[in-house]
N, C-alpha and C. Protein backbone atom coordinates (compact mmCIF):
# COMPACT_ATOMS: atom_id res chain seq x y z
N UNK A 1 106.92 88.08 82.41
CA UNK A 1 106.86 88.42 83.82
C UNK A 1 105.45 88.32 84.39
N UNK A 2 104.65 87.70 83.69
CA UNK A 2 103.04 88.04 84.33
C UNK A 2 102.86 87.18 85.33
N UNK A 3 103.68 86.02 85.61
CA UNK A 3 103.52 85.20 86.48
C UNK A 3 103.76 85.76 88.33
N UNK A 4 104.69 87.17 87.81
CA UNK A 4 104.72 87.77 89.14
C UNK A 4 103.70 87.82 89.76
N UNK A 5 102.28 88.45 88.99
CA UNK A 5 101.31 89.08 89.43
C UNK A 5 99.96 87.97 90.14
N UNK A 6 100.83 87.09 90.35
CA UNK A 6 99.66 85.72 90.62
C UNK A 6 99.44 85.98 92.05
N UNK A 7 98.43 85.65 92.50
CA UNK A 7 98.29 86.21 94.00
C UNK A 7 98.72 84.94 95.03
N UNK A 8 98.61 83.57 93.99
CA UNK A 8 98.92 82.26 94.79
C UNK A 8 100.33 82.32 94.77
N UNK A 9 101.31 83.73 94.64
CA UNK A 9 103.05 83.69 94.72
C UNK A 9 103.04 84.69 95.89
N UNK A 10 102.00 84.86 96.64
CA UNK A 10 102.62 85.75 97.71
C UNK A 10 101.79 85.10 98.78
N UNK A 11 102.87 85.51 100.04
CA UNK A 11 102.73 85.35 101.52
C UNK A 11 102.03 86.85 102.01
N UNK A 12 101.26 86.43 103.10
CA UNK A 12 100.68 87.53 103.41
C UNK A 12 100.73 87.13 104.86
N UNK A 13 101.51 87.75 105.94
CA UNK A 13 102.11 87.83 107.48
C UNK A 13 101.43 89.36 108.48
N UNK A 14 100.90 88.46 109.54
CA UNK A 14 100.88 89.97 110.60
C UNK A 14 101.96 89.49 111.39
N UNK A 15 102.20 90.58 112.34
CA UNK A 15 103.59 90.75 113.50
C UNK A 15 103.59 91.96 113.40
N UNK A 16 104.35 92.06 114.48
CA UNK A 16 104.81 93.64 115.20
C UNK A 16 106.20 93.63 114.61
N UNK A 17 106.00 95.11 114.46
CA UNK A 17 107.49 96.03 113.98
C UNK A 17 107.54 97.43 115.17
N UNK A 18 108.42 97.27 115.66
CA UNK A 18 108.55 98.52 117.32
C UNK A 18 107.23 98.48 117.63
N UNK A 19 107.14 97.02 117.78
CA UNK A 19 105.50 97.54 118.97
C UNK A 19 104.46 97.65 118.46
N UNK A 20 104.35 97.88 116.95
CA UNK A 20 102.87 98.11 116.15
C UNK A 20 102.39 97.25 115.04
N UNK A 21 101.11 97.23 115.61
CA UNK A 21 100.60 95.96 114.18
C UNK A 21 100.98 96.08 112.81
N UNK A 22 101.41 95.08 112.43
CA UNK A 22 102.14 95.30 111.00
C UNK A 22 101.72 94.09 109.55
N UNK A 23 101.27 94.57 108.89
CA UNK A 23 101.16 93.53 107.94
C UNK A 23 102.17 93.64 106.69
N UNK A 24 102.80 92.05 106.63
CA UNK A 24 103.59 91.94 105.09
C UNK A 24 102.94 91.16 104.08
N UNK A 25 102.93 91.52 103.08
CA UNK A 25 102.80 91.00 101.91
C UNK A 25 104.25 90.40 100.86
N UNK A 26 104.41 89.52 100.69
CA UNK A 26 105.85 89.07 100.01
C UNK A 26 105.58 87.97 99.35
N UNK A 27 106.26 88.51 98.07
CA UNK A 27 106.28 87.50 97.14
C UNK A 27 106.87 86.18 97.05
N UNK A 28 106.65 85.11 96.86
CA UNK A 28 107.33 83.67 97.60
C UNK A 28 108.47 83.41 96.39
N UNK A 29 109.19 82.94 97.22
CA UNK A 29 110.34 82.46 95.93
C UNK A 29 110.88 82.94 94.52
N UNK A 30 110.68 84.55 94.58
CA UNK A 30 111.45 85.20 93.48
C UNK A 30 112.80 84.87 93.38
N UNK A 31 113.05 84.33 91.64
CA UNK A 31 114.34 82.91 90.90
C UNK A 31 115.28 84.34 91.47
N UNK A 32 116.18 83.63 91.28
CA UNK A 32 117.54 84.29 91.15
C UNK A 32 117.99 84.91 89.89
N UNK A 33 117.18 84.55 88.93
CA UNK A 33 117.84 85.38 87.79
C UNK A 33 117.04 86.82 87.64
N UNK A 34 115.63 86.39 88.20
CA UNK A 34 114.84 88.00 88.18
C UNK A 34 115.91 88.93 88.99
N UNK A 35 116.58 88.61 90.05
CA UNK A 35 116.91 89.25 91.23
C UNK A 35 118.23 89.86 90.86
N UNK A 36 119.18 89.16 89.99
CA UNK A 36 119.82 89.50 89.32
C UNK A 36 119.96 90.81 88.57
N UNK A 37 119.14 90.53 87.99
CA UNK A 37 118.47 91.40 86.53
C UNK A 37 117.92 92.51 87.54
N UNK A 38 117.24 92.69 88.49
CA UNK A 38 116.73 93.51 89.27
C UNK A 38 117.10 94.47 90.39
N UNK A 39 118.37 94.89 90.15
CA UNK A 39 119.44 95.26 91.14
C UNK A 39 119.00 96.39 92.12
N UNK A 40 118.41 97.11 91.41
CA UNK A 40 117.95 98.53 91.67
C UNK A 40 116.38 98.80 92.56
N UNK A 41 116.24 99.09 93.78
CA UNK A 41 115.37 98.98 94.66
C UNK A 41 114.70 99.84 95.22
N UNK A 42 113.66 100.54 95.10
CA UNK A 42 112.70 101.83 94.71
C UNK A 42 111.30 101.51 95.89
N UNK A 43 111.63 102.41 96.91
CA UNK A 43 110.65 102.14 97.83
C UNK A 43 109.57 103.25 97.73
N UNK A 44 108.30 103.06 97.83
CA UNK A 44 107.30 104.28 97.29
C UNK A 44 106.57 104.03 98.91
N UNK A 45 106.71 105.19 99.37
CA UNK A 45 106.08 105.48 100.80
C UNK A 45 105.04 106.23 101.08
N UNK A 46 104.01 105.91 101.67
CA UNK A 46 102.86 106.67 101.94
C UNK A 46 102.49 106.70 103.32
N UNK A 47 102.75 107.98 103.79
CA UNK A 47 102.45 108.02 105.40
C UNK A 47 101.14 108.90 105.67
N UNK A 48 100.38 108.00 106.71
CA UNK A 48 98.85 108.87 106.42
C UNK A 48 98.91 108.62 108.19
N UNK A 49 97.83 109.45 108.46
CA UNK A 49 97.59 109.68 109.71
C UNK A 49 97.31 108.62 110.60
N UNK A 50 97.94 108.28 111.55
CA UNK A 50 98.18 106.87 112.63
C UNK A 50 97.35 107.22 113.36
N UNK A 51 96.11 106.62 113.81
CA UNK A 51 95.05 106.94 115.00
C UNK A 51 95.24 106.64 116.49
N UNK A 52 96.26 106.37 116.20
CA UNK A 52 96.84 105.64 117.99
C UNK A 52 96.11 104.26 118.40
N UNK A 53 95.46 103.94 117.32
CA UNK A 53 94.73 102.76 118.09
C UNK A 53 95.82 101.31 117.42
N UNK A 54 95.52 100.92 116.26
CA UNK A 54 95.96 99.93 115.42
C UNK A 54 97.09 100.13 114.57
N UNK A 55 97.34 101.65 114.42
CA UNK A 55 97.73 102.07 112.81
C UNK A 55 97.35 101.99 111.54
N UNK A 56 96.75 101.08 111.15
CA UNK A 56 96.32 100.20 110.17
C UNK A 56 95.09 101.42 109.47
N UNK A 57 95.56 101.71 108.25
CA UNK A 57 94.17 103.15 107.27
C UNK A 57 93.00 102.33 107.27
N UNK A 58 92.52 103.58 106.99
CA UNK A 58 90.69 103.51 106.90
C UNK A 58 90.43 103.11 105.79
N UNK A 59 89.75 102.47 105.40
CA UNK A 59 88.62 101.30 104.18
C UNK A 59 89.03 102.55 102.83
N UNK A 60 89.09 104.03 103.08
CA UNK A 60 88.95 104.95 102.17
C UNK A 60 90.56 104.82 101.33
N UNK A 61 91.08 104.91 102.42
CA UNK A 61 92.68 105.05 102.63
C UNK A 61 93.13 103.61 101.46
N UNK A 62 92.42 102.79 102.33
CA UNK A 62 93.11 101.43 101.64
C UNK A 62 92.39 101.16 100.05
N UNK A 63 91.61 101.55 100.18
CA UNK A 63 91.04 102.11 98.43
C UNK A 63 92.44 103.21 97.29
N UNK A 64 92.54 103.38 98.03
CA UNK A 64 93.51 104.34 97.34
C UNK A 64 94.96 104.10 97.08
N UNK A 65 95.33 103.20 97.98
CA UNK A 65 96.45 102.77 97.97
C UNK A 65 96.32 101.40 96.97
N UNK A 66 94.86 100.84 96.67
CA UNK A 66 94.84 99.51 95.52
C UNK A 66 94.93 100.09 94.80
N UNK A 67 94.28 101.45 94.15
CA UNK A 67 94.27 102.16 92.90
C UNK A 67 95.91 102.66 92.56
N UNK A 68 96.95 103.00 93.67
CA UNK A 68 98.29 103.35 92.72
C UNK A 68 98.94 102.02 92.93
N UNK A 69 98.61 100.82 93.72
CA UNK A 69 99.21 99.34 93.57
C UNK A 69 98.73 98.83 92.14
N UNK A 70 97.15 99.04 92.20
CA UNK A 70 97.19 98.42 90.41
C UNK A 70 97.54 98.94 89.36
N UNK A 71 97.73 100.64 89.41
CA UNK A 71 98.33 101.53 88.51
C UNK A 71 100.06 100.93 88.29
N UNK A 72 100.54 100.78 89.25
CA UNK A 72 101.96 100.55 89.44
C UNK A 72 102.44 99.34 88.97
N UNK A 73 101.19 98.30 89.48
CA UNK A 73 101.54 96.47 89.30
C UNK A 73 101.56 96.66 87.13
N UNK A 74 100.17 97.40 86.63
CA UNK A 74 99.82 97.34 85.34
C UNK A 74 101.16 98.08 85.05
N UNK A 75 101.98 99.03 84.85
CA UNK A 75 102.74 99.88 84.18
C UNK A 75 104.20 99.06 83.98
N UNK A 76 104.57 97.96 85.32
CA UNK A 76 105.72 97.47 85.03
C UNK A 76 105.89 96.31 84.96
N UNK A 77 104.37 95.73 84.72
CA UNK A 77 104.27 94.48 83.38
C UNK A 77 103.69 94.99 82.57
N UNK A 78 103.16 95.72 81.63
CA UNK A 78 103.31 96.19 80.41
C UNK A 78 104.69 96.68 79.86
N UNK A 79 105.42 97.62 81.41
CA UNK A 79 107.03 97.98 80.45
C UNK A 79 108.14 97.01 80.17
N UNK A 80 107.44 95.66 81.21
CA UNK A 80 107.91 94.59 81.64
C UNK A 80 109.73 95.11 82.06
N UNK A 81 109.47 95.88 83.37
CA UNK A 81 110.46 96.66 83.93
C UNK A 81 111.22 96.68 85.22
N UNK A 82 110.25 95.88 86.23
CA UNK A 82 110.43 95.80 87.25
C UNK A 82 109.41 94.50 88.07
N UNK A 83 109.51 94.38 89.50
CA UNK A 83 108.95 93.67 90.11
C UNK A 83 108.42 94.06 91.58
N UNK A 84 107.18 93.60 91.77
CA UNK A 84 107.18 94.48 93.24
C UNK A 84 107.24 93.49 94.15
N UNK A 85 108.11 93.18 94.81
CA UNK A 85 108.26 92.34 96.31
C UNK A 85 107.86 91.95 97.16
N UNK A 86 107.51 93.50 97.59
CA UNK A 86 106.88 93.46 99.47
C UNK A 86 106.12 94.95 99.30
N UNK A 87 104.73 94.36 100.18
CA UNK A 87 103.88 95.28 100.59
C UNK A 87 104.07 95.25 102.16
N UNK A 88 104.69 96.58 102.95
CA UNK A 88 104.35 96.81 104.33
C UNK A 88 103.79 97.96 104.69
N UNK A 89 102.58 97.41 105.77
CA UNK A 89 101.88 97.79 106.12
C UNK A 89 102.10 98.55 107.64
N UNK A 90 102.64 99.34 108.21
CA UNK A 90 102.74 99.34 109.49
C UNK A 90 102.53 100.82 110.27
N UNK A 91 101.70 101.14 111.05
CA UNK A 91 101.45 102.27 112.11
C UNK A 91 101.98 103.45 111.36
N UNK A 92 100.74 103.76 110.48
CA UNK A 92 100.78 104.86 109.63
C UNK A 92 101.62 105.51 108.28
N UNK A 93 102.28 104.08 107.95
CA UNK A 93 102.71 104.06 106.62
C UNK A 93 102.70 102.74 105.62
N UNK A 94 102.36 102.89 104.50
CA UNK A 94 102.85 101.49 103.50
C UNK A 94 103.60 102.27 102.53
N UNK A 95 104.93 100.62 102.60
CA UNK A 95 105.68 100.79 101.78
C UNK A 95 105.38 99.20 100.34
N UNK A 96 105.67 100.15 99.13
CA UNK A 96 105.97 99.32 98.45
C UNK A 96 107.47 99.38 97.95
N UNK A 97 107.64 97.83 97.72
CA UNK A 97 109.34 97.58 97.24
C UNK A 97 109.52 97.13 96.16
N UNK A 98 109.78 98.00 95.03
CA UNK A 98 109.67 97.50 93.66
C UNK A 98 111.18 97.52 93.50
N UNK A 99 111.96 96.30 92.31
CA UNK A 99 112.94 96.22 92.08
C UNK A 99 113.08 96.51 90.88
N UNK A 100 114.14 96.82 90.13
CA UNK A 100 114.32 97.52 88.83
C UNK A 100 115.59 97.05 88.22
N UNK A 101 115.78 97.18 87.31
CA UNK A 101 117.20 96.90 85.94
C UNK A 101 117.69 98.10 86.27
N UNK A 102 116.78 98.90 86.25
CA UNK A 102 117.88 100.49 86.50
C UNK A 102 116.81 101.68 86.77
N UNK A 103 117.69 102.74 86.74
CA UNK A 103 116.77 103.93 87.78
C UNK A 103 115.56 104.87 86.72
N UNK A 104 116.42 104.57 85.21
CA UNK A 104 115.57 105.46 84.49
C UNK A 104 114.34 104.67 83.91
N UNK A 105 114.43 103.04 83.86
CA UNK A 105 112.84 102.16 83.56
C UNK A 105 111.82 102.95 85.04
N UNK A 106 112.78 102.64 86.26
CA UNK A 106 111.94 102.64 86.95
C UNK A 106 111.47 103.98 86.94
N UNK A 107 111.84 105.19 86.81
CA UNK A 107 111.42 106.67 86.92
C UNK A 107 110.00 106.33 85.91
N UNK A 108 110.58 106.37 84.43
CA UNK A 108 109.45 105.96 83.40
C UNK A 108 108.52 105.12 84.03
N UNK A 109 108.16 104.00 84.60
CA UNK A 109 107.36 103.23 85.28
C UNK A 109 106.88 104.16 85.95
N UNK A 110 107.24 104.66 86.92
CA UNK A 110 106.48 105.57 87.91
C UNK A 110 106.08 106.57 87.82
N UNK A 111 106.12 107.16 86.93
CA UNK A 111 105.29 108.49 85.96
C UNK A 111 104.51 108.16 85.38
N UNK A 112 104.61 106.49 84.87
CA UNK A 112 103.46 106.30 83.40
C UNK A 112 102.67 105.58 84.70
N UNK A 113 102.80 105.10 85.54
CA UNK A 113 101.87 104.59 86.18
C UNK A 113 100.70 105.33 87.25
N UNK A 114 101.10 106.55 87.54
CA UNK A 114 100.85 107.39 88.60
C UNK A 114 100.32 108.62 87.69
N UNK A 115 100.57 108.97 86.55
CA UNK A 115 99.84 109.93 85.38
C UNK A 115 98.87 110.25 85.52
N UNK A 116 97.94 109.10 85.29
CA UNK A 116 96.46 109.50 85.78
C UNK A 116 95.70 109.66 87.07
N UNK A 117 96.35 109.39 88.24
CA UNK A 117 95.87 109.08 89.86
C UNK A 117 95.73 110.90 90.11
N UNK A 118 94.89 110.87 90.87
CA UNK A 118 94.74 111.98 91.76
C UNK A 118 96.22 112.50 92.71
N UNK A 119 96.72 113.13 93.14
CA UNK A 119 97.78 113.81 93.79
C UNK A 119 97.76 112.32 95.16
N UNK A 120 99.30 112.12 95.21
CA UNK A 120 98.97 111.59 96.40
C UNK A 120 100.35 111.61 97.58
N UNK A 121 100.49 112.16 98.88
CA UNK A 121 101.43 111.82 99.51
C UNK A 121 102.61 111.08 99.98
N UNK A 122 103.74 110.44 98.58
CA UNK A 122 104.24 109.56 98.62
C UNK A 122 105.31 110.27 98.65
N UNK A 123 106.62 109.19 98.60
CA UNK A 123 107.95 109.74 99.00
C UNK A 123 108.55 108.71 97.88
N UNK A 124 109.44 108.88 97.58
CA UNK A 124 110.19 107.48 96.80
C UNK A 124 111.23 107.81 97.14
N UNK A 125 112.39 106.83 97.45
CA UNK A 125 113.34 106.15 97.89
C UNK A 125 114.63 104.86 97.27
N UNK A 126 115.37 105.55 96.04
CA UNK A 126 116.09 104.51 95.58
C UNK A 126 117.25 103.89 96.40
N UNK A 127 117.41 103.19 96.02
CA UNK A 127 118.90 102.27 96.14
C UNK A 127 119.75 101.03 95.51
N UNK A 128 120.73 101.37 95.40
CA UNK A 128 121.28 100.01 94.49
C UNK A 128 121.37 99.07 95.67
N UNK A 129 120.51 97.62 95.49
CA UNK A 129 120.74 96.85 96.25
C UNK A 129 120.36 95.51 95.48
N UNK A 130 121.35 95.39 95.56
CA UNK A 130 122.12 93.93 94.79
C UNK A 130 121.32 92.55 95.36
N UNK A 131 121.85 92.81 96.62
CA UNK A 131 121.39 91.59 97.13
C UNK A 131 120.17 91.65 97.76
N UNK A 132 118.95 92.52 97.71
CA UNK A 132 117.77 92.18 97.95
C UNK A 132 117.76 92.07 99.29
N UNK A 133 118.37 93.28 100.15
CA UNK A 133 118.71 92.91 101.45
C UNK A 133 117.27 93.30 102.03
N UNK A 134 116.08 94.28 101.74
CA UNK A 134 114.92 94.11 102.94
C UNK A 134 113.91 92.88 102.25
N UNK A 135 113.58 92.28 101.10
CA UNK A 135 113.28 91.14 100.76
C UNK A 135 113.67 89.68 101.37
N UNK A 136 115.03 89.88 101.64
CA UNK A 136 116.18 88.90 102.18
C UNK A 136 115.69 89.04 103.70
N UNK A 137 115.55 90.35 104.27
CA UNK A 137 115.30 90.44 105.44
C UNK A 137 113.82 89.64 106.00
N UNK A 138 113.00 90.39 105.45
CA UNK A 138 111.57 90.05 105.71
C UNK A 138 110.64 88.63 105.48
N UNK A 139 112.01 88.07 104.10
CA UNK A 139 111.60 86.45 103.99
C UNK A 139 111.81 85.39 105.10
N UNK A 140 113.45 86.14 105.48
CA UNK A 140 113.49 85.44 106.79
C UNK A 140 113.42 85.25 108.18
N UNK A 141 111.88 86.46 108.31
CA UNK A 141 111.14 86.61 109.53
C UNK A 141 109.73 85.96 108.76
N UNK A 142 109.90 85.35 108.54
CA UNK A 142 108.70 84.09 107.93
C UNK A 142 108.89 82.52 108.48
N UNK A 143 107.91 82.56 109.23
CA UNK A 143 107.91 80.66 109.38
C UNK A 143 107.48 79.80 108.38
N UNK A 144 108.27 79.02 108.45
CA UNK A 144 108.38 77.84 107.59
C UNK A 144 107.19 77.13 107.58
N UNK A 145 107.08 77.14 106.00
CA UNK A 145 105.12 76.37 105.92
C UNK A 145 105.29 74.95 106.83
């Protein structure tokens, strides 16, 4: 799975979502058999204070959020367990969308990855979703290279 982690496999998009600057991050052309294998869809949410201007966190903020992205990216290619999708960015929250085989890799993933981090304001969010419906969604609010 290390090939997930290549940075030349993701799209990186601004646009508005209700009105507010929004940035996506998405991975290009994840096969069908990962997606398969990956049924299970685990959103990790972090809502921090929206300044009314941009939405978009402070330099400090966005430091912190690379430290549980690389904690998270390292834990589920080492458990080789999961995949992360989509990074959104939008008016006082990022979500990450990691996909999973099932709920208890991903729990294990997200304990062994988050173990050592400082406390942090997140929410997590499962669902069985088969068909990769906000991946599905967000690929196809993408223009065509």
């Amino acid at each position: 799975m290390a090939e997930q982690f290549d940075e030349d496999r993701w799209t990186i998009a601004r646009g508005e979502l209700d009105g507010r600057l929004t940035w996506l991050r998405i991975q290009r052309d994840v096969e069908h058999s990962v997606r398969d294998s990956n049924p299970h869809r685990l959103v990790i949410r972090w809502e921090y204070q929206d300044d009314g201007d941009d939405g978009m966190p402070s330099f400090a903020l966005k430091e912190r959020f690379r430290a549980l992205e690389e904690a998270l990216i390292h834990s589920i290619h080492t458990d080789d367990t999961g995949v992360l999708a989509l990074v959104l960015t939008s008016a006082g929250s990022r979500e990450w969308h990691v996909h999973f085989a099932d709920a208890e890799a991903a729990q294990e993933s997200v304990n062994s990855a988050f173990a050592e981090l400082p406390d942090m304001p997140i929410s997590l969010t499962g669902k069985f979703d088969p068909d990769w419906s906000e991946y599905n969604y967000f690929s196809s609010t993408l223009a065509d290279d």
